[in-house]
N, C-alpha and C. Protein backbone atom coordinates (compact mmCIF):
# COMPACT_ATOMS: atom_id res chain seq x y z
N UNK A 1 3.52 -7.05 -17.92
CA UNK A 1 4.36 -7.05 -16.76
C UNK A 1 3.76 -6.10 -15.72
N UNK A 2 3.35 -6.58 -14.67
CA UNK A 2 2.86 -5.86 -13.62
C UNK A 2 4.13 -5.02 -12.65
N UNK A 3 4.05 -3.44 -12.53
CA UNK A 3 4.74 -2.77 -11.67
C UNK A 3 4.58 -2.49 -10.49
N UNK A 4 5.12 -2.51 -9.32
CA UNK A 4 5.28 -1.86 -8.05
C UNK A 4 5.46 -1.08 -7.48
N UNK A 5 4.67 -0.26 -6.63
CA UNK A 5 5.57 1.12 -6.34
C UNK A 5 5.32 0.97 -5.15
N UNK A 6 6.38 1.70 -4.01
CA UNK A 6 6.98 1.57 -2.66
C UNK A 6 7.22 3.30 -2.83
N UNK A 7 6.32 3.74 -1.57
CA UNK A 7 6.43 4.87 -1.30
C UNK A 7 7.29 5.21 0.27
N UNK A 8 8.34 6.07 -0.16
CA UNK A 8 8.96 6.35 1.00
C UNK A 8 8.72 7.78 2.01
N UNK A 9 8.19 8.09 2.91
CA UNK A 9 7.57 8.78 3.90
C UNK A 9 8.27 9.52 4.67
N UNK A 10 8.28 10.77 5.37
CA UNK A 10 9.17 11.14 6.79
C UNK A 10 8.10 10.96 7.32
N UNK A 11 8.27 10.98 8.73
CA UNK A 11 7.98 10.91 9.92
C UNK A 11 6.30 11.52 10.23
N UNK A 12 6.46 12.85 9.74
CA UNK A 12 4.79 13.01 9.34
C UNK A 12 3.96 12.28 8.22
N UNK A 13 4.68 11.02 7.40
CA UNK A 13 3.61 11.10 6.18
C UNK A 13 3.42 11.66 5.24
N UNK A 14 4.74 12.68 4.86
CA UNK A 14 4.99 13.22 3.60
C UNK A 14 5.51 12.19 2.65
N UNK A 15 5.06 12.07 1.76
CA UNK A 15 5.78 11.55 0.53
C UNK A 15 6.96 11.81 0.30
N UNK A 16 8.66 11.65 0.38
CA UNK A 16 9.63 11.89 0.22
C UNK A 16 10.48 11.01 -1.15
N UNK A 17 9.68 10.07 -1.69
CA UNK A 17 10.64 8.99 -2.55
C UNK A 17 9.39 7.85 -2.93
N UNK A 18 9.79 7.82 -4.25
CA UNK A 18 8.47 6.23 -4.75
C UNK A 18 9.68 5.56 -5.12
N UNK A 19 9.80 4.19 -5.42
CA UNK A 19 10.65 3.14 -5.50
C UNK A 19 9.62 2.46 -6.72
N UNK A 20 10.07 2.50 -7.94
CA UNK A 20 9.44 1.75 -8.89
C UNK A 20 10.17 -0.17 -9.28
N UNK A 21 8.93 -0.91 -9.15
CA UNK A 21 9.95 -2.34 -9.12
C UNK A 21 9.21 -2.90 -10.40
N UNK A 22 10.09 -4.20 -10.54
CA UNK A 22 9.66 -4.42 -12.03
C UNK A 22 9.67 -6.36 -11.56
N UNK A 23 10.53 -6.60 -12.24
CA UNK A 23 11.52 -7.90 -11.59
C UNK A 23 12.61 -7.56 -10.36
N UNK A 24 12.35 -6.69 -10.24
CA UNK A 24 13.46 -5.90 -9.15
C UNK A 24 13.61 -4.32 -9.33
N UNK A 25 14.12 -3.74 -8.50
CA UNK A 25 14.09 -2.19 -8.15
C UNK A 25 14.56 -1.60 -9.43
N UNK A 26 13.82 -0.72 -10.48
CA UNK A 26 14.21 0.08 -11.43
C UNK A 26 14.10 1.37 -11.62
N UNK A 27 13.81 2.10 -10.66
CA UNK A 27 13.93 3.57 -10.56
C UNK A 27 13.32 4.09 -9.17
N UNK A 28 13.88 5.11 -9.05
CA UNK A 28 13.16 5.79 -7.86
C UNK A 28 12.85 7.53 -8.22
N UNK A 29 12.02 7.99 -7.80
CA UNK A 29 11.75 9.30 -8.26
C UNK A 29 11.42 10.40 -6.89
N UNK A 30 12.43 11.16 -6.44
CA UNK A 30 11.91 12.07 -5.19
C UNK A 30 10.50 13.14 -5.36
N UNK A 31 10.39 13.69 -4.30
CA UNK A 31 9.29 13.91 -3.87
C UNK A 31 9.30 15.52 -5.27
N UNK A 32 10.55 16.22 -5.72
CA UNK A 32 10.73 16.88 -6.45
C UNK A 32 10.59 16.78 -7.91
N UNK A 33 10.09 15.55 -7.96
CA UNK A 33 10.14 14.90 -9.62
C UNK A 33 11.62 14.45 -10.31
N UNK A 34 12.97 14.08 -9.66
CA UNK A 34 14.08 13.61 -9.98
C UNK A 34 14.05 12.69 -10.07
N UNK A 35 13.72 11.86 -11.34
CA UNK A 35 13.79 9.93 -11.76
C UNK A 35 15.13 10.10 -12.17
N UNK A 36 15.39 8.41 -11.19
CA UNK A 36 16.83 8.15 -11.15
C UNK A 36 16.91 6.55 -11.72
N UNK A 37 17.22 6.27 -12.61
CA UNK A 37 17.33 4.59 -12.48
C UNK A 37 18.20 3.53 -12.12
N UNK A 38 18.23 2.26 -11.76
CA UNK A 38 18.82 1.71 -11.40
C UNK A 38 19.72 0.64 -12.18
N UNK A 39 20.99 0.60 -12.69
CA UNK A 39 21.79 -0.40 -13.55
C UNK A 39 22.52 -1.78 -12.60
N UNK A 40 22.59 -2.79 -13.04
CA UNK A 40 22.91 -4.06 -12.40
C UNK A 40 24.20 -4.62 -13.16
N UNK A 41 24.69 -5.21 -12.57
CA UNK A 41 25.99 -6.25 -13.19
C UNK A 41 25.20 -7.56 -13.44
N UNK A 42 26.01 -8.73 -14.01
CA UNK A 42 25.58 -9.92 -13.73
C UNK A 42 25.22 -10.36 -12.88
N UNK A 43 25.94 -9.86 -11.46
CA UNK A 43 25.47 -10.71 -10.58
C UNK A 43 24.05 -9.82 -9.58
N UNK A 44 23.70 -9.09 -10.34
CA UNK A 44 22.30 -8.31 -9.85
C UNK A 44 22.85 -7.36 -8.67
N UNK A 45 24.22 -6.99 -8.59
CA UNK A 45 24.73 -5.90 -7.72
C UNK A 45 24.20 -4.37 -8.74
N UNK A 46 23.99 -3.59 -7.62
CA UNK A 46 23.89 -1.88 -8.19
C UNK A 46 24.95 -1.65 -8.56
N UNK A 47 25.48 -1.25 -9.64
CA UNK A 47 26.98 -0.37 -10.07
C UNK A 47 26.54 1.34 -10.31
N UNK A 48 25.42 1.28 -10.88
CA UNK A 48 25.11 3.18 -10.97
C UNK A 48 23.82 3.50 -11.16
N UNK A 49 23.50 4.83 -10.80
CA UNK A 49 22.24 5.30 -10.68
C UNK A 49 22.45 6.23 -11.54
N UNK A 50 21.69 6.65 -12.46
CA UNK A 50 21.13 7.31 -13.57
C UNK A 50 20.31 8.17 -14.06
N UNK A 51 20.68 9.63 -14.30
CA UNK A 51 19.16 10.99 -13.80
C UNK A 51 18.39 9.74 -15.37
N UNK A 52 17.62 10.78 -15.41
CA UNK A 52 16.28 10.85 -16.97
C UNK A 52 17.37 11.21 -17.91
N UNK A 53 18.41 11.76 -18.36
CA UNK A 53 19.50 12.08 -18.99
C UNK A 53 20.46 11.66 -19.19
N UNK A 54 20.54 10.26 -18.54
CA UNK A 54 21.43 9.45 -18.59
C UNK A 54 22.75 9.71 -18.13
N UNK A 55 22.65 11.09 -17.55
CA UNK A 55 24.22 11.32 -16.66
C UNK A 55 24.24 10.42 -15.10
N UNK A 56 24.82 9.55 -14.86
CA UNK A 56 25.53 8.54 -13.78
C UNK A 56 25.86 9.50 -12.24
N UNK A 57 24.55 9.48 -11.58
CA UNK A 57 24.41 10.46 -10.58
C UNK A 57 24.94 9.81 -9.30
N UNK A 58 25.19 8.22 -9.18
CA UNK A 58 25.85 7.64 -8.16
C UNK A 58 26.22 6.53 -8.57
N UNK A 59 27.84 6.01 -8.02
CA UNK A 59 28.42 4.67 -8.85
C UNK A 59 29.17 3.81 -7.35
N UNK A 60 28.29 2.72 -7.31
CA UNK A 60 28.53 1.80 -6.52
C UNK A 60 29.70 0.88 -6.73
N UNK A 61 30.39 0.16 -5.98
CA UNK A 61 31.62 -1.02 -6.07
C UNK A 61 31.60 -1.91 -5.18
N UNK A 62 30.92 -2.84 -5.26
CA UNK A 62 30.47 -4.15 -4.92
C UNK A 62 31.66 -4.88 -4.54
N UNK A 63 32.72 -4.54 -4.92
CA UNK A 63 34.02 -5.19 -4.32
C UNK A 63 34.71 -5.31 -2.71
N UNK A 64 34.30 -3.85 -2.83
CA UNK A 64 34.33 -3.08 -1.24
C UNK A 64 33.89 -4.17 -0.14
N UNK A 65 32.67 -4.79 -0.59
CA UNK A 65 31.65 -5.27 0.52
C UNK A 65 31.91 -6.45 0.52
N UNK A 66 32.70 -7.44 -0.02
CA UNK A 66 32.99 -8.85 -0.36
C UNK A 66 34.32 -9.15 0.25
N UNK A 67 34.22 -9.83 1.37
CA UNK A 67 35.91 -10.64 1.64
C UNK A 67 36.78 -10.99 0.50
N UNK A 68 38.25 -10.65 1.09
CA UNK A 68 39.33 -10.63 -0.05
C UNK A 68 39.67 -12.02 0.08
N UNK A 69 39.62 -13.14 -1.35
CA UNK A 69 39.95 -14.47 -1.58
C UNK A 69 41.50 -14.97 -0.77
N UNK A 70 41.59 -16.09 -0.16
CA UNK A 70 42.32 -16.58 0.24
C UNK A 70 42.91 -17.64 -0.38
């Protein structure tokens, strides 16, 4: 399986963030060495981000962003 990496930059060209992809986005790691990974639902929405320790460092809700059924 071939990987991807997407480097994210400020304004001078510092390295600030790599974006590791796989079949789709699976971790990102700051310029400090903090790998975070990325968890999916079925329907390939983000629900949480994840240190190296497996403590849940940000938790998304995909509900929010979807019109309420009529």
């Amino acid at each position: 399986m071939l990987y991807q990496v997407l480097m994210e930059t400020n304004n001078a060209g510092a390295p600030q963030a790599w974006y590791v992809y796989s079949m789709g986005l699976i971790g990102r790691e700051d310029a400090a060495g903090n790998y975070q990974m990325y968890h999916y639902d079925l329907r390939d929405n983000t629900m949480d981000l994840t240190s190296a320790h497996g403590q849940v460092t940000n938790m998304y809700d995909e509900r929010r962003y979807k019109p309420a059924p009529f």
